[in-house]
PDB file of N, CA and C in Angstrom:
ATOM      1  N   UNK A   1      65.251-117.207  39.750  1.00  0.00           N
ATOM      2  CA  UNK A   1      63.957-117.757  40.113  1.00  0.00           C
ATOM      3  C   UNK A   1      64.174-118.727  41.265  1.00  0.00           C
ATOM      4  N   UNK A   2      63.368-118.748  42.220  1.00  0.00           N
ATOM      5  CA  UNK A   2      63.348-119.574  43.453  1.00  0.00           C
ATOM      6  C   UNK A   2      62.155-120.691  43.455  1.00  0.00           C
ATOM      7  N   UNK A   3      62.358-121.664  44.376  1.00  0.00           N
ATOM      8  CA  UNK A   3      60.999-122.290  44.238  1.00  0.00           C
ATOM      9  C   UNK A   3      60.855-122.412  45.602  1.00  0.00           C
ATOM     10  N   UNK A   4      59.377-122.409  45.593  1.00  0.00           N
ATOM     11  CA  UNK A   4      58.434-122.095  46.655  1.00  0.00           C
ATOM     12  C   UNK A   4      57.601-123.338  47.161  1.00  0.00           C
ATOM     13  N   UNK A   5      57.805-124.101  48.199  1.00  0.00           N
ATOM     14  CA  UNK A   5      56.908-125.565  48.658  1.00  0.00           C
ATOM     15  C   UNK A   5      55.806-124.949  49.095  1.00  0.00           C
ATOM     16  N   UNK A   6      54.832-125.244  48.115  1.00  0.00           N
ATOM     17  CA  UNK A   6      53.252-125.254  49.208  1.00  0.00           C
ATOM     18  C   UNK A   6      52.518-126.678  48.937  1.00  0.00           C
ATOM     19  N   UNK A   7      51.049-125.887  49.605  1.00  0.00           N
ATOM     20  CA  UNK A   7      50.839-127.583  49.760  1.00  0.00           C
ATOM     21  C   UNK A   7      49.994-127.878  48.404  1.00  0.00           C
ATOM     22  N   UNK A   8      49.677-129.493  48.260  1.00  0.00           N
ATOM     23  CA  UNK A   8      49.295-129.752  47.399  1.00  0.00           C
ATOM     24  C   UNK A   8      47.520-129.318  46.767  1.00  0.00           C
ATOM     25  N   UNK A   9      47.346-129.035  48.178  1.00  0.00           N
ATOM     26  CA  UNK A   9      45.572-128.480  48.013  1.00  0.00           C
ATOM     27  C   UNK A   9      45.918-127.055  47.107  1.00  0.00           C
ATOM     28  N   UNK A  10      46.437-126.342  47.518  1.00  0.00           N
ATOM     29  CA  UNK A  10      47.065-124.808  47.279  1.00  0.00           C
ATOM     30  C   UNK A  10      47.058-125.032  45.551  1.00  0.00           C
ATOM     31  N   UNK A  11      48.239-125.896  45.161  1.00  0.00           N
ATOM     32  CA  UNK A  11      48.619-126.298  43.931  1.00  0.00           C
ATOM     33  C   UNK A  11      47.657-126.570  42.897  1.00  0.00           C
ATOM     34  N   UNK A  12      46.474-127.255  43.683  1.00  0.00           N
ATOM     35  CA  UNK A  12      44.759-127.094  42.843  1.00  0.00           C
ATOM     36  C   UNK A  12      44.822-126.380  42.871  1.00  0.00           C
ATOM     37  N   UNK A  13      44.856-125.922  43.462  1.00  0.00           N
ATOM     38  CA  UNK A  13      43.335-124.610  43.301  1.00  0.00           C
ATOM     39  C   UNK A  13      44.083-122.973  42.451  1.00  0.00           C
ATOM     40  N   UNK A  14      45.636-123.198  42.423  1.00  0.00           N
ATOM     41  CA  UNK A  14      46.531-122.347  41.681  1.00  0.00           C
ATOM     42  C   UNK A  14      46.027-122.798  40.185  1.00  0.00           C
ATOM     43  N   UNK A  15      46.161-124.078  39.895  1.00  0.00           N
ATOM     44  CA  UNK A  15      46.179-125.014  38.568  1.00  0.00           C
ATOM     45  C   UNK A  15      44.981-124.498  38.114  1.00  0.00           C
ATOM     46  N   UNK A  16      43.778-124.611  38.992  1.00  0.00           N
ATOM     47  CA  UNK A  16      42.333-124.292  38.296  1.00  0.00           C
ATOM     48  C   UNK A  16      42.156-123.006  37.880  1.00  0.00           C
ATOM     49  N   UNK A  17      42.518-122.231  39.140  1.00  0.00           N
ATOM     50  CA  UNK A  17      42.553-120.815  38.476  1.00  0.00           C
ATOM     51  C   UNK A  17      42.939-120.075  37.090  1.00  0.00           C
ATOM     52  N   UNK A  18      44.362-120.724  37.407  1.00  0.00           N
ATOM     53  CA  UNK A  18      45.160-120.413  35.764  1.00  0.00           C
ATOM     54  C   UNK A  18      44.795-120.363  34.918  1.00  0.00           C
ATOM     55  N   UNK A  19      44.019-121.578  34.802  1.00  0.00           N
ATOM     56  CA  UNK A  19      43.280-122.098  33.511  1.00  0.00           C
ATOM     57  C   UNK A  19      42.040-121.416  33.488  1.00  0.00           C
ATOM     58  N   UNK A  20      41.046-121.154  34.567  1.00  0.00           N
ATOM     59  CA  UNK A  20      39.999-120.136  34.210  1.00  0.00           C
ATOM     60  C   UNK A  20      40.369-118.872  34.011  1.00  0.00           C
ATOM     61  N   UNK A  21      41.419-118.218  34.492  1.00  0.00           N
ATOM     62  CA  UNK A  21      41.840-117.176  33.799  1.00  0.00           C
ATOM     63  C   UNK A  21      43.389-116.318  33.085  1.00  0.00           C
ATOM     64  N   UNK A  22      43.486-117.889  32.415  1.00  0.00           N
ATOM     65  CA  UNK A  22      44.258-117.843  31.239  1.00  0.00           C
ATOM     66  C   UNK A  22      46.067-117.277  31.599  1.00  0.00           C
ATOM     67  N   UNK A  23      46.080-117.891  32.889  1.00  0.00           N
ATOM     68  CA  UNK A  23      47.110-117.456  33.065  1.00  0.00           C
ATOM     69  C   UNK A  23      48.220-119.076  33.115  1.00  0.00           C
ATOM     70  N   UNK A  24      49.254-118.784  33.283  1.00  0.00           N
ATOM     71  CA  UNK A  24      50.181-119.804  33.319  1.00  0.00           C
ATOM     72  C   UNK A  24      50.146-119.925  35.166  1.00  0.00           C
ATOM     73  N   UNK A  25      50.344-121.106  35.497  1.00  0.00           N
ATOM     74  CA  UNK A  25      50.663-121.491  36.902  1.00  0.00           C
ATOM     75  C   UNK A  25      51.367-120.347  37.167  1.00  0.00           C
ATOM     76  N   UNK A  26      52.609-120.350  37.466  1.00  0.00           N
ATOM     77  CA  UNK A  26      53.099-119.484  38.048  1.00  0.00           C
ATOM     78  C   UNK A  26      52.583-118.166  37.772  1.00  0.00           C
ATOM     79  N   UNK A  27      52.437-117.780  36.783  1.00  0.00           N
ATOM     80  CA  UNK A  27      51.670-116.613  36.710  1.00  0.00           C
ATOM     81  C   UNK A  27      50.424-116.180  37.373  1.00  0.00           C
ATOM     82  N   UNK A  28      49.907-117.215  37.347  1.00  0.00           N
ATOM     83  CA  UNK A  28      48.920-117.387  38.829  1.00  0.00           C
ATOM     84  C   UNK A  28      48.813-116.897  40.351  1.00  0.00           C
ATOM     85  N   UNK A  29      50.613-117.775  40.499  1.00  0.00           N
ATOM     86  CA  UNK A  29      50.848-117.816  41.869  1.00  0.00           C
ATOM     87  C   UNK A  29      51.465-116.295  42.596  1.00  0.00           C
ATOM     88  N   UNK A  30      52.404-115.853  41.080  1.00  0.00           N
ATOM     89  CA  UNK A  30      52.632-114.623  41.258  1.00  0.00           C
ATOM     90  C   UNK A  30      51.909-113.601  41.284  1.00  0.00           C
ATOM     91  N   UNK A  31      51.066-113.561  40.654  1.00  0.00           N
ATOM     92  CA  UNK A  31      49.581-112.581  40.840  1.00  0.00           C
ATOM     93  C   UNK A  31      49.151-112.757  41.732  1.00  0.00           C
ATOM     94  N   UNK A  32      48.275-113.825  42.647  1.00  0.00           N
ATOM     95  CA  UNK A  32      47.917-113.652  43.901  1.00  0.00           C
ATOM     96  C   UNK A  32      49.219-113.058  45.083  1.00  0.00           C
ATOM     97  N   UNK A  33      50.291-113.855  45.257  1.00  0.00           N
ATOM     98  CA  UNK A  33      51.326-113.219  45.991  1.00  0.00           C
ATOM     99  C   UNK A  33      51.358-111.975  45.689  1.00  0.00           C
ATOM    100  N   UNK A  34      51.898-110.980  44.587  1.00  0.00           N
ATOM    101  CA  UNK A  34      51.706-109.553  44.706  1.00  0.00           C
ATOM    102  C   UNK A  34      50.396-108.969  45.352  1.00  0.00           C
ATOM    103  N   UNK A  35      49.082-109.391  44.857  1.00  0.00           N
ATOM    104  CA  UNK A  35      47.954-108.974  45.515  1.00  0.00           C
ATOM    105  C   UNK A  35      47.611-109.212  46.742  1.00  0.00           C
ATOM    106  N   UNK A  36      48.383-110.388  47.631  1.00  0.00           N
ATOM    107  CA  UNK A  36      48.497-110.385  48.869  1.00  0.00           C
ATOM    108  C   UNK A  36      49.245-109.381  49.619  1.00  0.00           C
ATOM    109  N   UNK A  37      50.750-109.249  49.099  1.00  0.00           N
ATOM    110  CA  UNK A  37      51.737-108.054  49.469  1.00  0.00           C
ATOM    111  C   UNK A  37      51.106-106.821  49.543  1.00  0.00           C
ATOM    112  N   UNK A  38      50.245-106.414  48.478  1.00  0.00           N
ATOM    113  CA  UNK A  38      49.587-105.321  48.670  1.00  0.00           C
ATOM    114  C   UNK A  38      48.631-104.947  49.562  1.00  0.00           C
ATOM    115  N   UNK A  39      47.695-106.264  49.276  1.00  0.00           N
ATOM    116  CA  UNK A  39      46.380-106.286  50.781  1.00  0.00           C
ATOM    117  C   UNK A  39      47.094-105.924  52.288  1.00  0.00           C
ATOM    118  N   UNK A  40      48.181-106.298  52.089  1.00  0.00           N
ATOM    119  CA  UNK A  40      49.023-106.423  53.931  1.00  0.00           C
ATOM    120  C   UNK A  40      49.659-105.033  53.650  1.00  0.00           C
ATOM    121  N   UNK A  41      49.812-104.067  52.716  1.00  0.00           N
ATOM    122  CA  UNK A  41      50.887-103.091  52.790  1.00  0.00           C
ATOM    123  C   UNK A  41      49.225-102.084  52.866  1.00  0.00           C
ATOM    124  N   UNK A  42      48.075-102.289  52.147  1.00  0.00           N
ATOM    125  CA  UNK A  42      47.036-101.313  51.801  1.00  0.00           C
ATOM    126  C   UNK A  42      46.060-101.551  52.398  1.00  0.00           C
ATOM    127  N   UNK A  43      45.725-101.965  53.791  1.00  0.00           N
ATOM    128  CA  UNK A  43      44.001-103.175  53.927  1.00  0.00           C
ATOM    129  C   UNK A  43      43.240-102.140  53.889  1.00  0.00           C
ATOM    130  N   UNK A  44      43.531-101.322  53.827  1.00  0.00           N
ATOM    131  CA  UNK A  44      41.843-100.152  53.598  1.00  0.00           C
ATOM    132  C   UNK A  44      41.412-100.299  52.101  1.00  0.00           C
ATOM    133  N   UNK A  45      42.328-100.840  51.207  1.00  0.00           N
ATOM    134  CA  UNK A  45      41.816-100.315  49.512  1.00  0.00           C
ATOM    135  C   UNK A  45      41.253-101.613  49.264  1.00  0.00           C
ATOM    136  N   UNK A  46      40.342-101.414  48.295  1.00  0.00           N
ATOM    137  CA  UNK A  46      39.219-102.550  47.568  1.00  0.00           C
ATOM    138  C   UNK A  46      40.536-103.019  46.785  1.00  0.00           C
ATOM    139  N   UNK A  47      39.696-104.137  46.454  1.00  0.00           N
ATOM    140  CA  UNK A  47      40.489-105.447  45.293  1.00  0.00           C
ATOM    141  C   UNK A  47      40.277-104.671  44.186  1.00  0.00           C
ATOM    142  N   UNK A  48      39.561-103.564  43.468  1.00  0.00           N
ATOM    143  CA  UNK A  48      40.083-102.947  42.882  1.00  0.00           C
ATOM    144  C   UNK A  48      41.060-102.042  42.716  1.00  0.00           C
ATOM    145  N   UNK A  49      41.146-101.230  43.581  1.00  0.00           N
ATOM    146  CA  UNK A  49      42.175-100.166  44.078  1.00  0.00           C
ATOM    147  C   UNK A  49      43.720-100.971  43.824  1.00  0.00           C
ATOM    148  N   UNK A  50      43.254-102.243  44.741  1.00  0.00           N
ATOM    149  CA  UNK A  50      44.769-103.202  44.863  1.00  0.00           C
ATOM    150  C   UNK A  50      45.314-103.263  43.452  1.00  0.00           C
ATOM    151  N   UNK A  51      44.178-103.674  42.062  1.00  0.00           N
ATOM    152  CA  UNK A  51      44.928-103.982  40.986  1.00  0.00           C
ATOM    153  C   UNK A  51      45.345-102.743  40.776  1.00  0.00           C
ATOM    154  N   UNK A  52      44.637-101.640  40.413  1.00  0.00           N
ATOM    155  CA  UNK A  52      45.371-100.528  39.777  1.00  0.00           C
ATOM    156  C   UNK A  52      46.837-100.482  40.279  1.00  0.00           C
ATOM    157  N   UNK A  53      46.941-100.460  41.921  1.00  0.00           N
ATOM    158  CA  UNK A  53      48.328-100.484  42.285  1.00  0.00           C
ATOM    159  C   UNK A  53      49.322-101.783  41.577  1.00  0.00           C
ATOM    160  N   UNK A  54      48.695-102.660  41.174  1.00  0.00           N
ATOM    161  CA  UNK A  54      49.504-103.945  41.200  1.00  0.00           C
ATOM    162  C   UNK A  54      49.317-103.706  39.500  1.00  0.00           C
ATOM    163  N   UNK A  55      48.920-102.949  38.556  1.00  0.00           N
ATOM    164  CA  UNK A  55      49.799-102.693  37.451  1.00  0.00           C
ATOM    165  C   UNK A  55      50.242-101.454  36.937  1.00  0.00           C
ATOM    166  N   UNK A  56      50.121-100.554  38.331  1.00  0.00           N
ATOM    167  CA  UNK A  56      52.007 -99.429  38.436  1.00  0.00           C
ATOM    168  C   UNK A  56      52.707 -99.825  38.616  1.00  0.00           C
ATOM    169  N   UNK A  57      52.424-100.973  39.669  1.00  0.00           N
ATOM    170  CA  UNK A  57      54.070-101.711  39.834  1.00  0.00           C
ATOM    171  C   UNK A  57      54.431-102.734  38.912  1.00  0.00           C
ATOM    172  N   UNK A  58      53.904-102.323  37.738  1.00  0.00           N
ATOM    173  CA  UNK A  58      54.218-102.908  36.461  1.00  0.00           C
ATOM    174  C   UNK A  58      55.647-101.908  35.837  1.00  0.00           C
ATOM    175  N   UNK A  59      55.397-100.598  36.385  1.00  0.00           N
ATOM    176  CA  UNK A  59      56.623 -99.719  36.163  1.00  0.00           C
ATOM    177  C   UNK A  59      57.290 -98.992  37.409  1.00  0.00           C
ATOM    178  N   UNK A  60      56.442 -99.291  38.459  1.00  0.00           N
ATOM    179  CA  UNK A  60      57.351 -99.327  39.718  1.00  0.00           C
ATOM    180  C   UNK A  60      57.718-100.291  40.565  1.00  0.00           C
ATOM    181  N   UNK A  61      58.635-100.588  41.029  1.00  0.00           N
ATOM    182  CA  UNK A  61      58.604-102.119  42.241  1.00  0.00           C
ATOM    183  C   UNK A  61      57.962-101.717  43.225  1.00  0.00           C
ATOM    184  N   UNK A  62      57.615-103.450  43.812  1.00  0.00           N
ATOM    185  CA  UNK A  62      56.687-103.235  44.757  1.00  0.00           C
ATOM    186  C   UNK A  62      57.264-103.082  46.524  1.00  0.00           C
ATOM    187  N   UNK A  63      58.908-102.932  45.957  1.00  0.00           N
ATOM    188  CA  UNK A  63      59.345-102.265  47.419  1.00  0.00           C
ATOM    189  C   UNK A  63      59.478-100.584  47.124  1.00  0.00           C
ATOM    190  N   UNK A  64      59.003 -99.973  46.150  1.00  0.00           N
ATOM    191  CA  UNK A  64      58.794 -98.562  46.004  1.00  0.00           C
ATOM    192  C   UNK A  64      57.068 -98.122  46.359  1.00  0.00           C
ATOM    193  N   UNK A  65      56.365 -99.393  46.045  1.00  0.00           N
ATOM    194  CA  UNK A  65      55.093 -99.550  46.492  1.00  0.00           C
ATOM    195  C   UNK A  65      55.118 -99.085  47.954  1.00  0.00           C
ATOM    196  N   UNK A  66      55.567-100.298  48.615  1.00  0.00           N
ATOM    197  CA  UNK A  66      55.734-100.342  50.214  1.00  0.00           C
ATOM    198  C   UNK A  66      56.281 -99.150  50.733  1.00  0.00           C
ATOM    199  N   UNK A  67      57.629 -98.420  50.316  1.00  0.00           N
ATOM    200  CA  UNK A  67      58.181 -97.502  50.691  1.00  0.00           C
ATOM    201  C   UNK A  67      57.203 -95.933  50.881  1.00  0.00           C
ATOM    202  N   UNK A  68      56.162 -96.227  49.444  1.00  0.00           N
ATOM    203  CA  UNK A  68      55.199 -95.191  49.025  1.00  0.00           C
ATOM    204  C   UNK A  68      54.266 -95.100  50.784  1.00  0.00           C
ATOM    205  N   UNK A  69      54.271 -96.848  50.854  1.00  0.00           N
ATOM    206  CA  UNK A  69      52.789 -96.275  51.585  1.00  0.00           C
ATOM    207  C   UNK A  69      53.282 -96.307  53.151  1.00  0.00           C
ATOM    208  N   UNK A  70      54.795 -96.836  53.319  1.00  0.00           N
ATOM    209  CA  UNK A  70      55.116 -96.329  54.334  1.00  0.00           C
ATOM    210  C   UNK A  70      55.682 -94.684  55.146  1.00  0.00           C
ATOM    211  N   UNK A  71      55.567 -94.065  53.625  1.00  0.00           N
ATOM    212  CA  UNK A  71      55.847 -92.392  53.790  1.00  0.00           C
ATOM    213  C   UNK A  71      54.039 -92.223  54.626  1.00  0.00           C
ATOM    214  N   UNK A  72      53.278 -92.564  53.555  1.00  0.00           N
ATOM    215  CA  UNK A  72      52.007 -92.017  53.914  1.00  0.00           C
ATOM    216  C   UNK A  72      51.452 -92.572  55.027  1.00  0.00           C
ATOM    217  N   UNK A  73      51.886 -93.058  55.539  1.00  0.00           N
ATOM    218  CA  UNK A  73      51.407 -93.513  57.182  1.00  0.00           C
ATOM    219  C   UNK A  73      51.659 -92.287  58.541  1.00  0.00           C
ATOM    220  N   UNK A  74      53.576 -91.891  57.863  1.00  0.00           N
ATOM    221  CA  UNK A  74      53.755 -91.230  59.129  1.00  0.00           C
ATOM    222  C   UNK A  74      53.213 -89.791  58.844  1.00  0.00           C
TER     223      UNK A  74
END
């Protein structure tokens, strides 16, 4: 595990989230970060589309993700 400096505004608004949806901080932070990775690897797919992808890569990684959608580009 690594740790990650952001800023303290960020750190709200991670904290609030969590707690409205029942996640642990980091669990938080890691959920948005994957769903960012994906938005930048997928920007055509809805925030739905994104989750479905973001819990396959519950049984695939998300550099098999990337690899996926860098086949389907070329």
């Amino acid at each position: 595990m690594g740790i990650v400096k952001i800023s303290e505004e960020l750190h709200e608004e991670i904290r609030d989230a969590s707690a409205m949806l029942g996640r642990s901080i980091n669990g938080q932070a890691e959920y948005w970060i994957k769903i960012g990775m994906l938005a930048e690897f997928y920007p055509d797919l809805t925030y739905s589309q994104l989750t479905r992808k973001l819990l396959a890569s519950d049984e695939l990684p998300l550099s098999q993700l990337r690899a996926d959608q860098q086949a389907e580009a070329i």
